[in-house]
Protein backbone atom coordinates (compact mmCIF):
# COMPACT_ATOMS: atom_id res chain seq x y z
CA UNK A 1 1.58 8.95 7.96
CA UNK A 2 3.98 9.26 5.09
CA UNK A 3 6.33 6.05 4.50
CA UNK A 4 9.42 6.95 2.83
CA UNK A 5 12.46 5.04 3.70
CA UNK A 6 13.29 1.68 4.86
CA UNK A 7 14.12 1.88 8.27
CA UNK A 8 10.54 4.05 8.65
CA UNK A 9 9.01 0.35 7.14
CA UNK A 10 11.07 -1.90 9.50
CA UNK A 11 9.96 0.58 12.37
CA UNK A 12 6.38 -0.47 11.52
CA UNK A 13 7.29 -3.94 12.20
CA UNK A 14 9.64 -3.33 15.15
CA UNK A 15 7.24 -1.39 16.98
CA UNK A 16 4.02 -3.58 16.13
CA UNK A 17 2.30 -0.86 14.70
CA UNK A 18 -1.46 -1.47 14.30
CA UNK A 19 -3.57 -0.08 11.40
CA UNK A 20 -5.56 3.10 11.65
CA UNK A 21 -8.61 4.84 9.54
CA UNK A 22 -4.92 6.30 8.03
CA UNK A 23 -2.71 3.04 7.97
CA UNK A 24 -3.20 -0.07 6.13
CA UNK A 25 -0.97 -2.78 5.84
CA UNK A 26 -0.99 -5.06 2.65
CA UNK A 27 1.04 -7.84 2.54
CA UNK A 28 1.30 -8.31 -1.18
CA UNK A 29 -0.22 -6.40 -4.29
CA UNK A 30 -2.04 -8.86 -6.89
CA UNK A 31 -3.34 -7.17 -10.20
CA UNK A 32 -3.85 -10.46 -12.25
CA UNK A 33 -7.63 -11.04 -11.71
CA UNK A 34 -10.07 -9.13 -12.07
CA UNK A 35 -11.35 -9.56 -8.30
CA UNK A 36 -8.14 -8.61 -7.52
CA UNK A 37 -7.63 -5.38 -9.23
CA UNK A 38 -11.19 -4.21 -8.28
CA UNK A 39 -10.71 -4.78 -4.64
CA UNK A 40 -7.16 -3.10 -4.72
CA UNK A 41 -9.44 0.22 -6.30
CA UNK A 42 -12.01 -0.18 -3.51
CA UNK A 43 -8.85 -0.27 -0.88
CA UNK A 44 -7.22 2.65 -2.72
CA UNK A 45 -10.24 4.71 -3.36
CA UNK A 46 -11.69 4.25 0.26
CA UNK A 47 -8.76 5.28 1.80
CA UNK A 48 -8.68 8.21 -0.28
CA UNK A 49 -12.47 8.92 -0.11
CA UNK A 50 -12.13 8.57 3.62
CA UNK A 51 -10.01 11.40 4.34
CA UNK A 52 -6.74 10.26 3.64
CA UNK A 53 -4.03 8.19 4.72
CA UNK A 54 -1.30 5.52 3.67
CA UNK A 55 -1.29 2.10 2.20
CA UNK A 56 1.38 0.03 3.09
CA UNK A 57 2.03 -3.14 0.38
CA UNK A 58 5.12 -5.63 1.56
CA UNK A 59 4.18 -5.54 4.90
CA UNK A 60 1.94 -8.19 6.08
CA UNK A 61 0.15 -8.20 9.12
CA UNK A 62 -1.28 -10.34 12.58
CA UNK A 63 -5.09 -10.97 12.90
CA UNK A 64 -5.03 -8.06 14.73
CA UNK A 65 -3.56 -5.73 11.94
CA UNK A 66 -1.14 -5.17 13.97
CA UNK A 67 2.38 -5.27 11.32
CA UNK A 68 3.89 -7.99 11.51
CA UNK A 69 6.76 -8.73 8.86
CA UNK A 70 8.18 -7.25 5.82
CA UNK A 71 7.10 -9.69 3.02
CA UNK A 72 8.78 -7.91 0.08
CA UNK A 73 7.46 -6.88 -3.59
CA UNK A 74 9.49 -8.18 -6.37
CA UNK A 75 7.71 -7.45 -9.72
CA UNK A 76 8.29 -3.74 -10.79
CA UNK A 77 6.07 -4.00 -13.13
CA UNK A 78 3.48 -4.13 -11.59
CA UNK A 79 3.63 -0.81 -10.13
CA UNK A 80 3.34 1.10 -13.33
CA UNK A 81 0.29 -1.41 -14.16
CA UNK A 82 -1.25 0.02 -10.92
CA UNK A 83 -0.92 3.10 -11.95
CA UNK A 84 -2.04 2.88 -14.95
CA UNK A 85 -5.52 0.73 -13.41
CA UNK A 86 -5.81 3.60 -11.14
CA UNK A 87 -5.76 6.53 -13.35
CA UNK A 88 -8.07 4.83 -15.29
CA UNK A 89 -10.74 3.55 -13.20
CA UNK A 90 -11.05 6.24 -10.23
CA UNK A 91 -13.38 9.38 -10.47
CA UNK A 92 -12.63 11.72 -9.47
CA UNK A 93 -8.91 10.93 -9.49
CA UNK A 94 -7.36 10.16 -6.87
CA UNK A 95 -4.66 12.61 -5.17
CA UNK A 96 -1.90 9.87 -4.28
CA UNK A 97 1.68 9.19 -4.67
CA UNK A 98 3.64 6.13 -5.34
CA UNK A 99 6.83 5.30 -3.41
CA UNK A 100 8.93 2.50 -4.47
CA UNK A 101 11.03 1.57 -1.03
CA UNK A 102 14.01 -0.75 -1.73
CA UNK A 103 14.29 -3.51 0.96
CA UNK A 104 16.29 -6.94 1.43
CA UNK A 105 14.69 -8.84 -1.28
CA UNK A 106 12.69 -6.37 -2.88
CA UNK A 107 10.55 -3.64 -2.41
CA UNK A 108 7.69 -2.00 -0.65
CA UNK A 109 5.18 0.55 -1.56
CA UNK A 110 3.44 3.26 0.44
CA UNK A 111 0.74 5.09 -1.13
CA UNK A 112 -0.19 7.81 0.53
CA UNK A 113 -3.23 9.39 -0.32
CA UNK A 114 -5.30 12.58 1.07
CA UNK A 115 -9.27 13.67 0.21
């Protein structure tokens, strides 16, 4: 599922979507520790390894992981320094996109990736 625009973000919420084996939901991207940027490659490169699909950061989610608000991004920066970590750290690469979705308060990014 390709994310592109805002109202296709505040659908996720408005309809409860739940995640998939092609949907995940991340509620906010952290890059400053190392634990953090390693599990953000294992989300990335999963999804990707697994066949494809989306992930979803600014959007966090119920127990369920079912989506459940729009928590927006605010530091740009850190989504050329995820790109960068990526490119960098996943062999083969990995065949993604970055899109930067302005919301109230922010951003969100969808990542969608395929195999």
């Amino acid at each position: 599922m390709d994310v592109k625009r805002a109202e296709q973000v505040e659908a996720l919420v408005t309809n409860a979507a739940a995640e998939t084996a092609v949907l995940e939901f991340k509620q906010s991207l952290t890059l400053g520790k190392r634990v953090d940027r390693i599990e953000t490659l294992k989300d990335l490169s999963g999804m990707g390894n697994g066949g494809g699909g989306t992930i979803v950061y600014g959007v966090a989610e119920r127990d369920d992981g079912v989506a459940a608000a729009i928590e927006p991004l605010t530091q740009l920066a850190d989504v050329g320094r995820l790109e960068d970590l990526v490119r960098s750290a996943i062999r083969p690469p990995l065949l993604w996109t970055v899109e930067t979705i302005p919301v109230d308060g922010g951003f969100v990014l969808s990542m969608p990736m395929r195999s």
